[in-house]
Every structure is written in C-alpha cells, then in structure tokens.
Protein backbone atom coordinates (compact mmCIF):
# COMPACT_ATOMS: atom_id res chain seq x y z
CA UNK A 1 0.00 0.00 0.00
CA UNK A 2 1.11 3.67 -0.98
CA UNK A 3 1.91 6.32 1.84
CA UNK A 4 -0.10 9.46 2.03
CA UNK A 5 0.09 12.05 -0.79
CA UNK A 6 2.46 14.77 -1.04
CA UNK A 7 1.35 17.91 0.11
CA UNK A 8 1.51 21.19 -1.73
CA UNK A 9 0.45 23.77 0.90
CA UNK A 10 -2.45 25.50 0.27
CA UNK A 11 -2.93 28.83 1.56
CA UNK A 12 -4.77 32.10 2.30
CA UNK A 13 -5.55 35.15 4.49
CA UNK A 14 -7.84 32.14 5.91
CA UNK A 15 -6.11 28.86 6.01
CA UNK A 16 -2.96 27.39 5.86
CA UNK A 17 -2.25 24.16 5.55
CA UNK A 18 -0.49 22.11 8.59
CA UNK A 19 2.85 19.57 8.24
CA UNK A 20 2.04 16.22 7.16
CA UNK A 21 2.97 13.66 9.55
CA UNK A 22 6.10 11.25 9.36
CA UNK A 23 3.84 8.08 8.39
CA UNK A 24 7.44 5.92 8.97
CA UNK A 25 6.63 2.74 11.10
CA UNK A 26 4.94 -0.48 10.94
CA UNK A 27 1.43 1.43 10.33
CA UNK A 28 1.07 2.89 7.09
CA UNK A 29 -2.04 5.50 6.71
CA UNK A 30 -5.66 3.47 5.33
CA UNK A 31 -6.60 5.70 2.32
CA UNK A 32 -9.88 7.08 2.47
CA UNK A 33 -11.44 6.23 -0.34
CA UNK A 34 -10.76 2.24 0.94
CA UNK A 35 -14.02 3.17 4.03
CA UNK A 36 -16.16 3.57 1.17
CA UNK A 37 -15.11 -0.20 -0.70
CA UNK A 38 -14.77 -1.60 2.51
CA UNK A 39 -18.77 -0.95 3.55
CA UNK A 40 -19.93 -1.68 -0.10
CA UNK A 41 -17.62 -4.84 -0.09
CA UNK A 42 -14.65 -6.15 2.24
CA UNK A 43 -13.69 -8.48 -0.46
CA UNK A 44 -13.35 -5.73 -3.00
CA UNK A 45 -11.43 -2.97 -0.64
CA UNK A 46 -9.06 -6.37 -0.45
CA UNK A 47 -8.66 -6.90 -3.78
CA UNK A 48 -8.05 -3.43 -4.71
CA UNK A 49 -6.16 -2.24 -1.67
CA UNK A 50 -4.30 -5.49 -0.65
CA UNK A 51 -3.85 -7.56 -3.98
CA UNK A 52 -3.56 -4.11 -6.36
CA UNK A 53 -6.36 -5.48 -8.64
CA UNK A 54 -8.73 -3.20 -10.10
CA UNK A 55 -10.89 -2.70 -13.47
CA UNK A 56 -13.04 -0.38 -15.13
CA UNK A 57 -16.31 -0.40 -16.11
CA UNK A 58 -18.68 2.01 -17.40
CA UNK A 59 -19.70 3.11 -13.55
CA UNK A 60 -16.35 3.37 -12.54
CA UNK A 61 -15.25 5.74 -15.84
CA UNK A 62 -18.39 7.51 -15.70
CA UNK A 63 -17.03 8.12 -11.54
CA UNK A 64 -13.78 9.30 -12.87
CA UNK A 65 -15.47 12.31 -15.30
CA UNK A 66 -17.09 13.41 -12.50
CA UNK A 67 -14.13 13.53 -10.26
CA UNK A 68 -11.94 15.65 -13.30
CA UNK A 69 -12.79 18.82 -11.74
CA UNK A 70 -12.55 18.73 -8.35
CA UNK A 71 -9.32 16.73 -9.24
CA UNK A 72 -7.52 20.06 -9.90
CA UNK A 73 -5.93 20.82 -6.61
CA UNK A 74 -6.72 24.62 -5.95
CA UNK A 75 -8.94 27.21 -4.22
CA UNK A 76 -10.97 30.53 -4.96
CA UNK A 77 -13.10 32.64 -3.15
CA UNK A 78 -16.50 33.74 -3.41
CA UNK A 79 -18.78 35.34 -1.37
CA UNK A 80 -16.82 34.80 1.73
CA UNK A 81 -16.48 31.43 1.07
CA UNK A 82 -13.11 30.06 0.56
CA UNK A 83 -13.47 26.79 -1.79
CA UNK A 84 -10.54 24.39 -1.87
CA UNK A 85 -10.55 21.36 -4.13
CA UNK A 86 -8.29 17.95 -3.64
CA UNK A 87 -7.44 19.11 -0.60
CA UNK A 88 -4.72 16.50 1.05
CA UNK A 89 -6.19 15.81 4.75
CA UNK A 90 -5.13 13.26 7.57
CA UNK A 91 -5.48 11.68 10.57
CA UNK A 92 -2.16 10.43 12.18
CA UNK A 93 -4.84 9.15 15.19
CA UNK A 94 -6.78 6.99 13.14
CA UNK A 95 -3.59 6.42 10.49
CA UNK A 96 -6.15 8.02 7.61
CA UNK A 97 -4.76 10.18 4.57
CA UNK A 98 -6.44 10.77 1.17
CA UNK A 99 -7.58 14.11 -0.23
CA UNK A 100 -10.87 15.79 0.11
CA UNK A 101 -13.02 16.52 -3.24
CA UNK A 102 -14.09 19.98 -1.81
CA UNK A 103 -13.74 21.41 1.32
CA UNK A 104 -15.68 25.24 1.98
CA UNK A 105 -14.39 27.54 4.18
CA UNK A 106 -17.40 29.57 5.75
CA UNK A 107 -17.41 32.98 6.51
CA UNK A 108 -17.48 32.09 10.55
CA UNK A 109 -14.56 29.95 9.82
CA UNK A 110 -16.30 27.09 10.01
CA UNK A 111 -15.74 23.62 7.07
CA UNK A 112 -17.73 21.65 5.36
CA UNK A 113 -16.36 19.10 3.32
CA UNK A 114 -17.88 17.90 0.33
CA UNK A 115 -17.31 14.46 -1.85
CA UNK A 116 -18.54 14.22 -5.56
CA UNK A 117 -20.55 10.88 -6.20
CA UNK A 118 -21.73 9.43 -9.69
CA UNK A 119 -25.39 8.49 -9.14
CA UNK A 120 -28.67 9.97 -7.85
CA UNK A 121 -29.61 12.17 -4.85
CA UNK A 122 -29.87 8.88 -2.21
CA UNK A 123 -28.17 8.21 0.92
CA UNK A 124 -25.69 5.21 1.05
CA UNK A 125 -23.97 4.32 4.44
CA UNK A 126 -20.35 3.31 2.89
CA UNK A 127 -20.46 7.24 1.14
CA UNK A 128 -21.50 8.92 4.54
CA UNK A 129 -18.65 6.81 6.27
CA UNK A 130 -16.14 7.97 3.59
CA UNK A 131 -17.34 11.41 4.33
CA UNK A 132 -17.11 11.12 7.54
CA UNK A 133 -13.66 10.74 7.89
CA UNK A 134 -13.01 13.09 6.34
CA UNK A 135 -14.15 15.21 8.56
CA UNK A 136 -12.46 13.32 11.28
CA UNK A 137 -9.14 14.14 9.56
CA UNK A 138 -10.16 17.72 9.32
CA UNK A 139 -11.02 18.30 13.12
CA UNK A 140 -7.70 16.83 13.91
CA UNK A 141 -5.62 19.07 11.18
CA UNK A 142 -7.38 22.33 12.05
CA UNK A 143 -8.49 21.64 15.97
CA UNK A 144 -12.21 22.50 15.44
CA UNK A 145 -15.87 20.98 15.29
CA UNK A 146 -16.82 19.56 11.87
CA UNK A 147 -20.50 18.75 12.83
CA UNK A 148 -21.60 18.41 9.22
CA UNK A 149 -20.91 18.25 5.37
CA UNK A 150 -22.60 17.16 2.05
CA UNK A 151 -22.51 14.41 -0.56
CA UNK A 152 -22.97 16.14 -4.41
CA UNK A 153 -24.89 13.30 -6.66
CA UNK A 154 -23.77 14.61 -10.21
CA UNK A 155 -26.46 12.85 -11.47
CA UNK A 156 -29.38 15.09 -10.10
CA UNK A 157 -27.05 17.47 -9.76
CA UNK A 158 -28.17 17.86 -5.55
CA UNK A 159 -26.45 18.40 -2.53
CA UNK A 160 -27.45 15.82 0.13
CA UNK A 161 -26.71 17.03 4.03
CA UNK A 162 -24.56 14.34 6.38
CA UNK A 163 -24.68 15.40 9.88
CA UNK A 164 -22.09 13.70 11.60
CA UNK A 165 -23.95 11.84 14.39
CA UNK A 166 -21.96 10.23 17.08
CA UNK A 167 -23.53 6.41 15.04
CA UNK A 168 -21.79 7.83 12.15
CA UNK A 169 -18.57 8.67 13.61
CA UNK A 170 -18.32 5.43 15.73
CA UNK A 171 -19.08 3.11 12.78
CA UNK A 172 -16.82 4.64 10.31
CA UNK A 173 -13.80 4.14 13.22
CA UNK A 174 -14.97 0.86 13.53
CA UNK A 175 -14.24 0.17 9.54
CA UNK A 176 -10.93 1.98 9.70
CA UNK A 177 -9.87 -0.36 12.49
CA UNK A 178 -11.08 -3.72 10.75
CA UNK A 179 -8.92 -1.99 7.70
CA UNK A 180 -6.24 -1.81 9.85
CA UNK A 181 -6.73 -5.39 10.80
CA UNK A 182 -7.05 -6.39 7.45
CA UNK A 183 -3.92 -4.63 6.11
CA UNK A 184 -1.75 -6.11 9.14
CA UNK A 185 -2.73 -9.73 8.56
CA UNK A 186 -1.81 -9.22 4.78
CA UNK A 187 1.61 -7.71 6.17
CA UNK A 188 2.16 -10.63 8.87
CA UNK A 189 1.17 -13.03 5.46
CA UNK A 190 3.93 -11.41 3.08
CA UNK A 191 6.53 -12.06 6.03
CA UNK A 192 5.77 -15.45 5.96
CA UNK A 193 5.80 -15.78 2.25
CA UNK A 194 1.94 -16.79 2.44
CA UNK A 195 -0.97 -15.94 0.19
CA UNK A 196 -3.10 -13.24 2.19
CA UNK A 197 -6.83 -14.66 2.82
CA UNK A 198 -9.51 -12.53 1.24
CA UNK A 199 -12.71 -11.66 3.26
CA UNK A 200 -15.41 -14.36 2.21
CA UNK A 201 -17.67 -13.78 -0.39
CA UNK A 202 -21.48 -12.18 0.26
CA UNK A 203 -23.24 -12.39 -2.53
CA UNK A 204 -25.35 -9.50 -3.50
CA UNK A 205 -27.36 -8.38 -6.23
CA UNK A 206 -24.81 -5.56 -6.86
CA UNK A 207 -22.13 -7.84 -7.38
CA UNK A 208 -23.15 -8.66 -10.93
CA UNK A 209 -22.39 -4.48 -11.47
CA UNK A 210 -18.89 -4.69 -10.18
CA UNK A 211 -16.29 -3.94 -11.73
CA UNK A 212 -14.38 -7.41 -10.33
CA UNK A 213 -17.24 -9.49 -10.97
CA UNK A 214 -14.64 -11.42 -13.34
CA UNK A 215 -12.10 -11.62 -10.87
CA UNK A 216 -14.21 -12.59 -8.06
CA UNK A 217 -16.19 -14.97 -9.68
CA UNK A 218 -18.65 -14.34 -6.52
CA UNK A 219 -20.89 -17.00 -7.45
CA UNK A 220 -18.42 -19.77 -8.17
CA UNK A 221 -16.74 -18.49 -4.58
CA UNK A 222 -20.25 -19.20 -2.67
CA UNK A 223 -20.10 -22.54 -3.64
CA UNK A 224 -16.09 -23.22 -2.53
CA UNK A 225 -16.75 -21.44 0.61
CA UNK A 226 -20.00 -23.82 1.49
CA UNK A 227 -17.59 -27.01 0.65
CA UNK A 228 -14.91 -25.86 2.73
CA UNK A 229 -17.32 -25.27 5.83
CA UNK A 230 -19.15 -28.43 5.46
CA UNK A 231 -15.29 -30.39 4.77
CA UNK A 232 -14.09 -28.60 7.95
CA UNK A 233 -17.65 -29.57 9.75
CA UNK A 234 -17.19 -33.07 8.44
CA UNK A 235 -13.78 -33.99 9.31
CA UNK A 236 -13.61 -31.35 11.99
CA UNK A 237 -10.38 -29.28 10.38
C-alpha cells in the first residue's frame, strides 16, 4: 500500500495548511477512499487495496469524469467562502490520509467538506462513512468541530446534508480499524511468504455491477466457501 500524498500547501488570508505527519513505522495510513469499498464490499477494498487489482467499467469511468474537476488541486473565493478542491487531509490518530473533493471555508470559519458521487440524490452508508472521515481528519488538522458536510450526486445534480452523528462517527472508526486489521494480517502473510486470505464472499445483487465481478467470480466463490465449511464440519479441520 502507498503512503499518504504529497502535500503542496495551500494557503490564504484564511487557512494554511499544517505539516504532514512522518507516516514511517509499521502502520502505514488506510486511504480514504478504501471506508467507502470496505462498507460496499470487504472483499473488493481487499482486492483493490491489498492484492492491487482493479478494473473499469462504465460506472467506474463515468465516476472518474465526474471527479476531473474537483481533481484540480486549488482554491478561490467567493462570497466569503473560501473553496478548496483535492485538498490532502489526515489523521495520524486513526492512520487516515487521502484528499478531500471539496472542502468550503465559511465565513465564521467554520468547514464543510464535500465528496462528488456518480449516481442519484440517495443516501448510502459506505459514502457517509467515507465522508465522515473526512471530517475526522479535518477536526484533527485544524483543531475544530466539523458537525456536518454534504454528498454532491452529479447525477441530479443535488447536494445531500450528512450530519455527523456520534452512530456515524463510531461506525466509520470501527471500519478503519477492521482496515487496519485487514492490512496487518496481509503484512504478517507477506513475512511469511503466504498468500493473504480474502474476506469471504457475500453475494449480492450488486455484485453482478462490479467492476471485479470477473475476478471474483462471486458465485463460483459461494459454492467453494459452502464445501470448505461443510469439509471442515465433516472432518472437523
């Protein structure tokens, strides 16, 4: 897995970037966007984070044009509000880095992060987590409140509100510490010259959109995980 980004520091009469943490150590930093993959599917934040396996499809291209804007790392100012976009944000108590899509500067000082999403105005748990931690890595760069921020669905072209409940917060640091869990037991693997296990599979009906599917082979994995239960039931291994 890949350290943290580089940081160019962004400034203004309102905000100025802090120092990036050292991220040397046994622990490198989770990347953000692996909270989303892990809620929509363990087995497919492992593939891509853990095994470096991914593919495009049409969702995930038509995800990348949406992203080309607020790609381009800058800021401007309107109205009193200062917007920055691809701004690089951590959390060295959590072990989090990644960039936010948008983060808005209010005129009281306060932010509000915003991430870009492909589909329609709805709420999803594994976006609101991603989201989320953001926000976590913003309290702990900037030492204030981030009580809320918003989720842009490009295509309705709507804001949706996330209020960052104390559920929200607590279940998105419980998926950053199964990642870290995950990650380590891949490391301790790799020492030992092993194959890292993969998270079983759970078959969904959105598996047959995603972008593994091939690589997966979800249904064909059902069937080898019920035969090795039932062997290890059987012969009690």
């Amino acid at each position: 897995m890949k350290a943290g980004p580089s940081v160019r520091v962004v400034s203004d009469r309102h905000l100025t970037l802090p120092s990036p943490p050292n991220w040397g150590g046994e622990r490198e930093p989770i990347p953000l966007s692996a909270i989303n993959q892990y809620l929509f599917c363990p087995r497919r934040a492992a593939f891509i984070h853990i095994e470096g396996v991914f593919k495009d499809n049409e969702h995930t291209l038509c995800g990348n044009i949406v992203h080309q804007h607020s790609d381009l790392a800058g800021y401007e100012v309107a109205k009193g509000v200062t917007v920055l976009r691809a701004l690089p944000v951590w959390c060295e108590r959590l072990g989090l880095s990644g960039k936010c899509d948008l983060v808005e500067r209010r005129p009281d000082g306060a932010l509000y992060p915003v991430e870009f999403k492909l589909g329609k105005r709805r709420r999803w748990e594994n976006d609101d987590a991603q989201l989320c931690a953001q926000a976590l890595c913003l309290e702990e760069m900037f030492g204030i409140p981030v009580p809320r921020g918003a989720i842009f669905h490009a295509s309705s072209k709507r804001r949706r509100e996330v209020v960052f409940t104390p559920e929200l917060r607590a279940l998105t640091e419980r998926v950053i510490a199964d990642l870290h869990a995950l990650f380590l037991e891949s490391e301790i693997a790799n020492r030992r010259s092993e194959l890292p296990r993969l998270p079983p599979v759970v078959w969904k009906p959105a598996c047959a959109e995603c972008s593994l599917y091939e690589t997966c082979m979800p249904r064909a994995s059902v069937g080898k995980d019920r035969a090795e239960r039932l062997a290890r039931a059987i012969f009690q291994i």
